[in-house]
C-alpha atoms as a PDB file:
ATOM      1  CA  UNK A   1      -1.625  -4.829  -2.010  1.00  0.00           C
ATOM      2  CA  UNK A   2      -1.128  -2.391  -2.889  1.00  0.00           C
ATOM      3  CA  UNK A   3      -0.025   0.543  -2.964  1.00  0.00           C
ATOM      4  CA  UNK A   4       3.496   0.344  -2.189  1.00  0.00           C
ATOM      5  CA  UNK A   5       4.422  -0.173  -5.813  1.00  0.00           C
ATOM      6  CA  UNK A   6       3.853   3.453  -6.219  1.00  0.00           C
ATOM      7  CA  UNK A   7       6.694   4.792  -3.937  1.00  0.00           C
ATOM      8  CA  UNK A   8       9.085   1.845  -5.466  1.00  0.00           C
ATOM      9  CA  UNK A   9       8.298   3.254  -8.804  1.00  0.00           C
ATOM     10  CA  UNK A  10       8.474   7.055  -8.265  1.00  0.00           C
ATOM     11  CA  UNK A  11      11.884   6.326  -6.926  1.00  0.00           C
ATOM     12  CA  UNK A  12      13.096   4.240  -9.588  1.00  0.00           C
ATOM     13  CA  UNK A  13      11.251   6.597 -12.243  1.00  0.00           C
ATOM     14  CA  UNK A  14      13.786   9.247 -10.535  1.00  0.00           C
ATOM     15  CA  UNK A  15      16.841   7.870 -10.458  1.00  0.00           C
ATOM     16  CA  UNK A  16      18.519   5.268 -12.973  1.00  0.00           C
ATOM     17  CA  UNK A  17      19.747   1.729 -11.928  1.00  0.00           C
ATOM     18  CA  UNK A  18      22.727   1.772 -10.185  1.00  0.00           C
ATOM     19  CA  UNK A  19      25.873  -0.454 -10.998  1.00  0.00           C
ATOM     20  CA  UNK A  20      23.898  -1.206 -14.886  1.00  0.00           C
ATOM     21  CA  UNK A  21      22.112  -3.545 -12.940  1.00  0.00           C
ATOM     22  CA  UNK A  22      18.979  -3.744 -15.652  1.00  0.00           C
ATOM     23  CA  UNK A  23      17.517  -7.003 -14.554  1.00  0.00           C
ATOM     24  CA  UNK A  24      17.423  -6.435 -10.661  1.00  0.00           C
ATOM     25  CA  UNK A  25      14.820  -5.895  -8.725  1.00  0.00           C
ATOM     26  CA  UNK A  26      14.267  -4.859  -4.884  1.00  0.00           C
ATOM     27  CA  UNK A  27      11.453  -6.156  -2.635  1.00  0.00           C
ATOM     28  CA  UNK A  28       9.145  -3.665  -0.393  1.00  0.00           C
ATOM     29  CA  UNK A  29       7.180  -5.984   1.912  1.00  0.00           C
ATOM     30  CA  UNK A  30       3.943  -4.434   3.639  1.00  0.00           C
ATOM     31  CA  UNK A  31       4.023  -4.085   7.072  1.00  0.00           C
ATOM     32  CA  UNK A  32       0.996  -3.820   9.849  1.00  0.00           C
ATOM     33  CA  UNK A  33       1.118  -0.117   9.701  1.00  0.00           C
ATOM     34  CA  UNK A  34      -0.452  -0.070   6.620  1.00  0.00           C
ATOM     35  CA  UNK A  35      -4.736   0.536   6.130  1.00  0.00           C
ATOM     36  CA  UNK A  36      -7.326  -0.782   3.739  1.00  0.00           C
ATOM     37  CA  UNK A  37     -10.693  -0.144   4.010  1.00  0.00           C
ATOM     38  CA  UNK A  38     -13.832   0.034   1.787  1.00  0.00           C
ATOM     39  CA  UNK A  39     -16.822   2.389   2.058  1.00  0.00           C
ATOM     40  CA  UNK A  40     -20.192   2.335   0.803  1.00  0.00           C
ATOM     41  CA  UNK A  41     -23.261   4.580   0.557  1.00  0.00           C
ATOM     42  CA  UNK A  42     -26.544   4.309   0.717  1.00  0.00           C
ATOM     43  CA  UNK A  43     -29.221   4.228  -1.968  1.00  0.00           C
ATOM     44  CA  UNK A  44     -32.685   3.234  -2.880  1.00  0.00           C
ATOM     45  CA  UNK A  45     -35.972   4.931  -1.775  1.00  0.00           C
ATOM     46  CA  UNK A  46     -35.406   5.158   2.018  1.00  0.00           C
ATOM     47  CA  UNK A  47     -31.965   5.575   1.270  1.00  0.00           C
ATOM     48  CA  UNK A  48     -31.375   8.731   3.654  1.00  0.00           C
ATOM     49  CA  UNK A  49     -32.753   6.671   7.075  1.00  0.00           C
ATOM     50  CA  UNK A  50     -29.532   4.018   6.380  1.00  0.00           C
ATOM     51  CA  UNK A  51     -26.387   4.253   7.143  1.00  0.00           C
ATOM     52  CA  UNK A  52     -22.973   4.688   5.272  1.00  0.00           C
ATOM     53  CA  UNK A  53     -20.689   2.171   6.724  1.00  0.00           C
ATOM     54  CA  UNK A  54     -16.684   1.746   6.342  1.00  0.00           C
ATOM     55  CA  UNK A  55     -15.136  -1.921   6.559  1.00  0.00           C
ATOM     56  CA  UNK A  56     -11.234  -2.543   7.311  1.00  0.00           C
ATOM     57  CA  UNK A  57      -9.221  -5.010   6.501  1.00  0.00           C
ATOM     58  CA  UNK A  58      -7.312  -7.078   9.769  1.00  0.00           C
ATOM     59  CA  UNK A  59      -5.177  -8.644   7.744  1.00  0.00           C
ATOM     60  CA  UNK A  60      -3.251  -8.683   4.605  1.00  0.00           C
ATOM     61  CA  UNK A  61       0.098  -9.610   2.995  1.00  0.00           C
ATOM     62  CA  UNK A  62       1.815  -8.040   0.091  1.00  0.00           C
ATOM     63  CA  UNK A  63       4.916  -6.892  -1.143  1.00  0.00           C
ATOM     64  CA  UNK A  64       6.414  -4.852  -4.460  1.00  0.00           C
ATOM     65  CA  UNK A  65       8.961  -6.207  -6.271  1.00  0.00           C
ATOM     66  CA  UNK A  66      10.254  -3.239  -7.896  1.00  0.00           C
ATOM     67  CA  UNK A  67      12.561  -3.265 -11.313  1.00  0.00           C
ATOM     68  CA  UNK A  68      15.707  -1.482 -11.008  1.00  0.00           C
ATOM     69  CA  UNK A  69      16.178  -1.370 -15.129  1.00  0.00           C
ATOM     70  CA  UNK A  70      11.549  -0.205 -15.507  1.00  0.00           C
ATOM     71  CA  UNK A  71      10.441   0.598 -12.480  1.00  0.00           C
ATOM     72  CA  UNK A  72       7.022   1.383 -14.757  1.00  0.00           C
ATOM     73  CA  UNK A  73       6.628  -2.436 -15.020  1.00  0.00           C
ATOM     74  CA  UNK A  74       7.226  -3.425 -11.113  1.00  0.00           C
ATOM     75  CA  UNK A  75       4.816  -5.655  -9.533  1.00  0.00           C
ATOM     76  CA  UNK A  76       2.581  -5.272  -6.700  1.00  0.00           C
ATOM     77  CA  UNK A  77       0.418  -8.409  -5.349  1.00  0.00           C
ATOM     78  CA  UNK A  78      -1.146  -7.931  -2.407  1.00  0.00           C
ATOM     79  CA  UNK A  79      -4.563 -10.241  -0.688  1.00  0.00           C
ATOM     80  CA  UNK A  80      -6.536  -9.554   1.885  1.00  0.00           C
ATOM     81  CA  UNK A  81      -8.540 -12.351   3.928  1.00  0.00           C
ATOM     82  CA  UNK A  82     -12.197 -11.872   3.294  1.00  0.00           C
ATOM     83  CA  UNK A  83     -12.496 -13.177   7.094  1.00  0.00           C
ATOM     84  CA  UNK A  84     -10.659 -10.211   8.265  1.00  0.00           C
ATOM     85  CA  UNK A  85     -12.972  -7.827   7.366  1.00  0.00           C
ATOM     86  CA  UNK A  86     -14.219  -5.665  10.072  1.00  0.00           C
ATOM     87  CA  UNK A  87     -17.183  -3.367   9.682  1.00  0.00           C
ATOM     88  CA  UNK A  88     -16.455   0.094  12.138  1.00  0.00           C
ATOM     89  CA  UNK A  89     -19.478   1.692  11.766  1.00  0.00           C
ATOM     90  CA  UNK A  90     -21.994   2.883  12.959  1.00  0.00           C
ATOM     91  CA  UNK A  91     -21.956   2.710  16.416  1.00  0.00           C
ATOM     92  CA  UNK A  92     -24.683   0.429  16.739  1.00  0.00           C
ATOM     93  CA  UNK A  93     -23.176  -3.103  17.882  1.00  0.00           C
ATOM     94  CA  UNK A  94     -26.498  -4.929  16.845  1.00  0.00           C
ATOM     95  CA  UNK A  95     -26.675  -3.572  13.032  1.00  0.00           C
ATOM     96  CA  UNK A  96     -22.776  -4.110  12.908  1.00  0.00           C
ATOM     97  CA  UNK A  97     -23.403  -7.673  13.690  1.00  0.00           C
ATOM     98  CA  UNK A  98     -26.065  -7.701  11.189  1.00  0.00           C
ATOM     99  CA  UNK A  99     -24.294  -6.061   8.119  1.00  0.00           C
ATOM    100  CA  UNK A 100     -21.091  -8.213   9.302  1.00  0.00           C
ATOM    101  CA  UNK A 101     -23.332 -11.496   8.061  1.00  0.00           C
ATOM    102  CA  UNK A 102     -24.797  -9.844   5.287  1.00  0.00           C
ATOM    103  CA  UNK A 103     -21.418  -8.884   3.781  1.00  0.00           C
ATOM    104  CA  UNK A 104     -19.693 -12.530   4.776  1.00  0.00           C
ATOM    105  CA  UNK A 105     -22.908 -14.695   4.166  1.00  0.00           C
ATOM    106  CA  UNK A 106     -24.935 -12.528   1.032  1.00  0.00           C
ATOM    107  CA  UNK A 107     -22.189 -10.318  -0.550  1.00  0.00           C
ATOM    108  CA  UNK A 108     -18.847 -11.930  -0.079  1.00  0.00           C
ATOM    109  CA  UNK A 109     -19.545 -15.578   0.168  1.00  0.00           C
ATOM    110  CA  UNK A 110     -16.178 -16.056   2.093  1.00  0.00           C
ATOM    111  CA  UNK A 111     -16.759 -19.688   2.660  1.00  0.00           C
ATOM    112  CA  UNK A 112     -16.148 -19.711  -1.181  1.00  0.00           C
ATOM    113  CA  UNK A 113     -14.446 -16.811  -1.538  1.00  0.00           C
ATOM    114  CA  UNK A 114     -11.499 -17.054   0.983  1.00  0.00           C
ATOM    115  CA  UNK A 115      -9.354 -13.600  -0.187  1.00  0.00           C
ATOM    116  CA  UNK A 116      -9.470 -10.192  -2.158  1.00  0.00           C
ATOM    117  CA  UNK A 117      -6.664  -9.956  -4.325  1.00  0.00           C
ATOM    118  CA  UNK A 118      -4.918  -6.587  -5.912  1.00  0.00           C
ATOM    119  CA  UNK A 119      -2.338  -6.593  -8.069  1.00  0.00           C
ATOM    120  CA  UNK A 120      -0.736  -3.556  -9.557  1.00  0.00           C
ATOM    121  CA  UNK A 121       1.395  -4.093 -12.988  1.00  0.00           C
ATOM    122  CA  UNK A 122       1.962  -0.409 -14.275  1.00  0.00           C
ATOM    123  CA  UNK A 123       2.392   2.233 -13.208  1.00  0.00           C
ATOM    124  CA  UNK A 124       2.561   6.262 -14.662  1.00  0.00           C
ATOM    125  CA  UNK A 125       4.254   9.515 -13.195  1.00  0.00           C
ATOM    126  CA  UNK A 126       1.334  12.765 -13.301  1.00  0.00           C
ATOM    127  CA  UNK A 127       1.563  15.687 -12.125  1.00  0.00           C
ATOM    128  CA  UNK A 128      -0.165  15.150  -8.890  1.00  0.00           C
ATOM    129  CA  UNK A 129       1.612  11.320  -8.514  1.00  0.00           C
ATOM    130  CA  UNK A 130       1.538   8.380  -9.759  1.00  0.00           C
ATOM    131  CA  UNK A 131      -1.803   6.369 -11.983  1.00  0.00           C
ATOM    132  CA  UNK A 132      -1.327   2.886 -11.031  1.00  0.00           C
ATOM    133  CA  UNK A 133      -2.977   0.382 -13.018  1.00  0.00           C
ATOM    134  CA  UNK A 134      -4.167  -3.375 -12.433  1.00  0.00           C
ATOM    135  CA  UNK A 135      -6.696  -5.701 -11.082  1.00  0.00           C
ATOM    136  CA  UNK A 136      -9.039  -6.584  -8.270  1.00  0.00           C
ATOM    137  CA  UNK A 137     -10.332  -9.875  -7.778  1.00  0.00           C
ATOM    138  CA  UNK A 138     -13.489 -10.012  -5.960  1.00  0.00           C
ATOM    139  CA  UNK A 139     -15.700 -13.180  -5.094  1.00  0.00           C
ATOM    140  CA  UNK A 140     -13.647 -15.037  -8.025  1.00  0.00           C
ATOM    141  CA  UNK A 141     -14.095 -12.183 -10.697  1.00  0.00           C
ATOM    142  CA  UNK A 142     -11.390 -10.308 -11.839  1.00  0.00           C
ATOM    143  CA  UNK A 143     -11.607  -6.757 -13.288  1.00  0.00           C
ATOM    144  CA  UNK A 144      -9.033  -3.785 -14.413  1.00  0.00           C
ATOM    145  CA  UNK A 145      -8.623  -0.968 -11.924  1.00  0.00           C
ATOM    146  CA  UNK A 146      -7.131   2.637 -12.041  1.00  0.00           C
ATOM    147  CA  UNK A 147      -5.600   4.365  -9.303  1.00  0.00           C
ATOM    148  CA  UNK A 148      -3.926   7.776  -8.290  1.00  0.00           C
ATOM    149  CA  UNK A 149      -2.166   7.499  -5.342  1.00  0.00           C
ATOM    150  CA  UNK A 150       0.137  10.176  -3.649  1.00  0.00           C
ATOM    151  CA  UNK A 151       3.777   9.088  -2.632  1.00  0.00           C
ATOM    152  CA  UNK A 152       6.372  10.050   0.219  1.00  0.00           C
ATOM    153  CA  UNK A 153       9.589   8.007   0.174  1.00  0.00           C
ATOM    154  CA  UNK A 154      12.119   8.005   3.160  1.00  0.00           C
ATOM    155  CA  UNK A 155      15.540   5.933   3.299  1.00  0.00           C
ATOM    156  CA  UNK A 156      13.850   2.246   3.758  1.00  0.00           C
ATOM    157  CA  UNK A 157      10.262   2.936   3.759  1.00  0.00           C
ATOM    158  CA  UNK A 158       7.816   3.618   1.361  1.00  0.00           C
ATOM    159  CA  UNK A 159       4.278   5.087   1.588  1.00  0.00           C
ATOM    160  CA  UNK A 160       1.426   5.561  -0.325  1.00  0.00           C
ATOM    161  CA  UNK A 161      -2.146   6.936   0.277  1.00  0.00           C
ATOM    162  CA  UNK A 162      -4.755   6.658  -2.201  1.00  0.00           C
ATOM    163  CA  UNK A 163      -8.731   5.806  -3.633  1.00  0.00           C
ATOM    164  CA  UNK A 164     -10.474   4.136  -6.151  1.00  0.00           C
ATOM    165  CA  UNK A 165     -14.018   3.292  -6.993  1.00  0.00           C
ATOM    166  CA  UNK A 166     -15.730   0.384  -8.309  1.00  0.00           C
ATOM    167  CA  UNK A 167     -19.414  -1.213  -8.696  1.00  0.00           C
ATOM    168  CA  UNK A 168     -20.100  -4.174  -7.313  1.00  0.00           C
ATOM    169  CA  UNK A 169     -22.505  -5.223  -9.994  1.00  0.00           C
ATOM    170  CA  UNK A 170     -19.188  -5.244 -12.658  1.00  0.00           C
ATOM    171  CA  UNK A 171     -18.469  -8.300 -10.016  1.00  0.00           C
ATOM    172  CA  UNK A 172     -21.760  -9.838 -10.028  1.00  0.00           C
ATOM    173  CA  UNK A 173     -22.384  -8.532  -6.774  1.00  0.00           C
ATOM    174  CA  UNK A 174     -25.872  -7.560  -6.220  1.00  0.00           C
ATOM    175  CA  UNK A 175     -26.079  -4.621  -3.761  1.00  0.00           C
ATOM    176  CA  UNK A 176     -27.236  -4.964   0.150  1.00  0.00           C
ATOM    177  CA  UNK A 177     -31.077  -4.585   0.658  1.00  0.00           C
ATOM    178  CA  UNK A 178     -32.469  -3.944   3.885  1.00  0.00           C
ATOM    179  CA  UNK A 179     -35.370  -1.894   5.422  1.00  0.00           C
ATOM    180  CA  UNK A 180     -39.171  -2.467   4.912  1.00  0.00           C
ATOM    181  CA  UNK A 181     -39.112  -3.886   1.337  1.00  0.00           C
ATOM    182  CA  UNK A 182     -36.061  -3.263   0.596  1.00  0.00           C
ATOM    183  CA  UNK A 183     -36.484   0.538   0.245  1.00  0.00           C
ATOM    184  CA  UNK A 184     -32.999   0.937   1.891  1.00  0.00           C
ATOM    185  CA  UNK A 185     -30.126  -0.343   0.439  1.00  0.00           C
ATOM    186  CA  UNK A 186     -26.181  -0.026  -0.300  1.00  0.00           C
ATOM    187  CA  UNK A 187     -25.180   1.947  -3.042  1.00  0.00           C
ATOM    188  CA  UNK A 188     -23.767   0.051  -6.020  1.00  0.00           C
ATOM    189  CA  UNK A 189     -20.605   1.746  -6.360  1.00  0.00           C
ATOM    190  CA  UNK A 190     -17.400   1.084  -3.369  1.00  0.00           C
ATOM    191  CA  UNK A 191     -15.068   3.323  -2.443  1.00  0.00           C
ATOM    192  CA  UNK A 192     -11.650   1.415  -1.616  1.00  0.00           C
ATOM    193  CA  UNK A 193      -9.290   4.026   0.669  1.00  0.00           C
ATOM    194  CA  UNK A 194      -5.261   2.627   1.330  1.00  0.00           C
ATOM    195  CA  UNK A 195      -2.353   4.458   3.446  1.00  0.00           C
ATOM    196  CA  UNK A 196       0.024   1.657   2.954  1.00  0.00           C
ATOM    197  CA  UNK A 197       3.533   1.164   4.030  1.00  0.00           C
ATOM    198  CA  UNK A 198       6.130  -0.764   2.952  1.00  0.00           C
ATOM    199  CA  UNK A 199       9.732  -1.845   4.472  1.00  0.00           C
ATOM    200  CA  UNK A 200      12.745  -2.571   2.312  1.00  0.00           C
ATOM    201  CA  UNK A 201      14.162  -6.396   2.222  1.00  0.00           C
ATOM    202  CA  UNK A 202      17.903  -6.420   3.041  1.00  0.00           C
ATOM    203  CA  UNK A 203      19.498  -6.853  -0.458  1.00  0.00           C
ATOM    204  CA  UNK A 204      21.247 -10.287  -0.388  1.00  0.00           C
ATOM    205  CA  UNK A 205      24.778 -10.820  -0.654  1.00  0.00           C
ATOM    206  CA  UNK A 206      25.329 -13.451  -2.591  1.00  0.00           C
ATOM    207  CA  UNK A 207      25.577 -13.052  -6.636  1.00  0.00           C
ATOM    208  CA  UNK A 208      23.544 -14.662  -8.939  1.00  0.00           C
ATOM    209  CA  UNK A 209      25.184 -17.464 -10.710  1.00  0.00           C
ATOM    210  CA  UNK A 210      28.127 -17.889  -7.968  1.00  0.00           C
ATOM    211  CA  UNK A 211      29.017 -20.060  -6.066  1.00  0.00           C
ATOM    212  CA  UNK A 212      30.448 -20.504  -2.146  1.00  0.00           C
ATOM    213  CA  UNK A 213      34.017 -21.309  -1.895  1.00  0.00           C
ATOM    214  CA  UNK A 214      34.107 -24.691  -0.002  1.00  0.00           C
ATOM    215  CA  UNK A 215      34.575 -24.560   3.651  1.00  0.00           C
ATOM    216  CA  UNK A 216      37.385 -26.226   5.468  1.00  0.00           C
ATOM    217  CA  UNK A 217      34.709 -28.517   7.052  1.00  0.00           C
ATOM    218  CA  UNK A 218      32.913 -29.222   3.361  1.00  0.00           C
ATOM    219  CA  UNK A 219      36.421 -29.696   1.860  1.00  0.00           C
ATOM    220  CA  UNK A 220      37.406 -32.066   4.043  1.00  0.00           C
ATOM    221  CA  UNK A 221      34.338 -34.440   2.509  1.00  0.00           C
ATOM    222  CA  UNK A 222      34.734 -36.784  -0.268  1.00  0.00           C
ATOM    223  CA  UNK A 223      32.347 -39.269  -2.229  1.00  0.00           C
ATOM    224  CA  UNK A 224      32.602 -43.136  -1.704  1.00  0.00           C
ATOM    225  CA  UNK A 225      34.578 -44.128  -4.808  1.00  0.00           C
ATOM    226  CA  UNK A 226      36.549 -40.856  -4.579  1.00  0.00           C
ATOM    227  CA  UNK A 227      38.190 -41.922  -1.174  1.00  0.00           C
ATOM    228  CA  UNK A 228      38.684 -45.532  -2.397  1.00  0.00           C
ATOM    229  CA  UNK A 229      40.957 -44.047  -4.816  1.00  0.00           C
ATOM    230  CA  UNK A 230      42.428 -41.491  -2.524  1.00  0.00           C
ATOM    231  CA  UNK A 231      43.475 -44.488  -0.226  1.00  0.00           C
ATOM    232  CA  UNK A 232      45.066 -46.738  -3.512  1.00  0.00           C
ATOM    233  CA  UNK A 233      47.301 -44.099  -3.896  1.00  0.00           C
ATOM    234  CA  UNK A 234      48.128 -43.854  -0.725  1.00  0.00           C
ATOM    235  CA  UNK A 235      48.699 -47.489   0.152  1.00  0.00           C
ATOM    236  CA  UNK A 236      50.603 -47.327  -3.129  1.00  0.00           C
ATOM    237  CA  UNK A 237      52.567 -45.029  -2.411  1.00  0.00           C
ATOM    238  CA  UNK A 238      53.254 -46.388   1.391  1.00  0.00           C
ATOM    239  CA  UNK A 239      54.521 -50.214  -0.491  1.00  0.00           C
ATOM    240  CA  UNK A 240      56.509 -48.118  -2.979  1.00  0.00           C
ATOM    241  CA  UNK A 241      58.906 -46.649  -0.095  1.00  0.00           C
END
């Protein structure tokens, strides 16, 4: 989720708020475009017989709500359904299947552990981009990440392609073992890889604090006592002439 905020804040970090507008923000939603996926490696004894394998997300939802007046302090939450991950490779349907309910049954525990989250809630101009920093919440623990992403921005779309790295032990995740005593296993440390894209929400019309003028239909309605008194006044008036 996650990514987006980066584009939203290298514009922002650009150009100043427009009309003074300090307080307003504008909201980037993630669209299907978008890809997250985590790698791993392969470690332990055996560790060169196993296989690296890269896992994509299916689905997600996210969006940026990015501060006209700091765009350094937009917001990006984005989650990802633990279901929805996918493991590509290798190509080798049977250990797919097998490191599919490894990582759901042994790793993620999705029955208890229904979504990822990321949330992004600063973020830096560098030379090379932006560092975006936050957290990741992983099988209920929650730790600070650091990102460097690169940015392009167009009109009404934002995108943003980046890495980051993290262990699984900081999540009390205990690596994959596999092979004959566990001689072959996953590598500790992840290797999260996003090219996400974002679409612009249609700024709304109305203004804060305003309200509608009355329609003909709405002004045409009156309360219970309100009409009692309307039709005094009138009968009133009708006895008076």
């Amino acid at each position: 989720m996650v990514t987006l905020a980066t584009a939203a804040l290298v514009i922002g970090a650009a150009s100043p708020a427009r009309g003074g507008a300090q307080d307003s923000s504008v909201v980037y939603r993630l669209v299907p475009g978008s890809r997250f996926e985590v790698r791993t490696g392969t470690a332990g004894l055996l560790g060169f017989v196993g296989h690296s394998h890269v896992v994509r997300a299916r689905a997600f939802a996210g969006a940026v709500k990015y501060r006209l007046g700091d765009p350094s302090t937009s917001r990006l939450d984005m989650t990802i359904p633990t279901e929805s991950l996918a493991v590509l490779t290798p190509d080798d349907p049977s250990e797919i299947r097998q490191v599919t309910k490894a990582m759901r049954e042994d790793v993620l525990h999705v029955d208890r552990y229904p979504e990822i989250r990321l949330t992004v809630t600063r973020a830096t101009r560098t030379r090379s981009g932006v560092r975006l920093d936050g957290e990741l919440t992983l099988v209920g623990r929650t730790r600070p990440i650091h990102v460097d992403a690169s940015v392009q921005v167009g009109p009404d779309t934002l995108r943003a392609r980046g890495t980051f790295a993290v262990n699984q032990s900081d999540f009390g995740i205990e690596p994959y073992r596999g092979g004959p005593g566990g001689t072959v296993r996953v590598a500790d440390r992840v290797t999260f890889v996003f090219d996400a894209v974002a679409v612009r929400e249609p700024v709304r019309a109305a203004v804060r604090g305003t309200r509608p003028a009355p329609t003909s239909r709405s002004a045409g309605r009156c309360s219970a006592a309100g009409c009692a008194r309307t039709s005094a006044a009138a009968t009133t008036a009708s006895s008076g002439a």
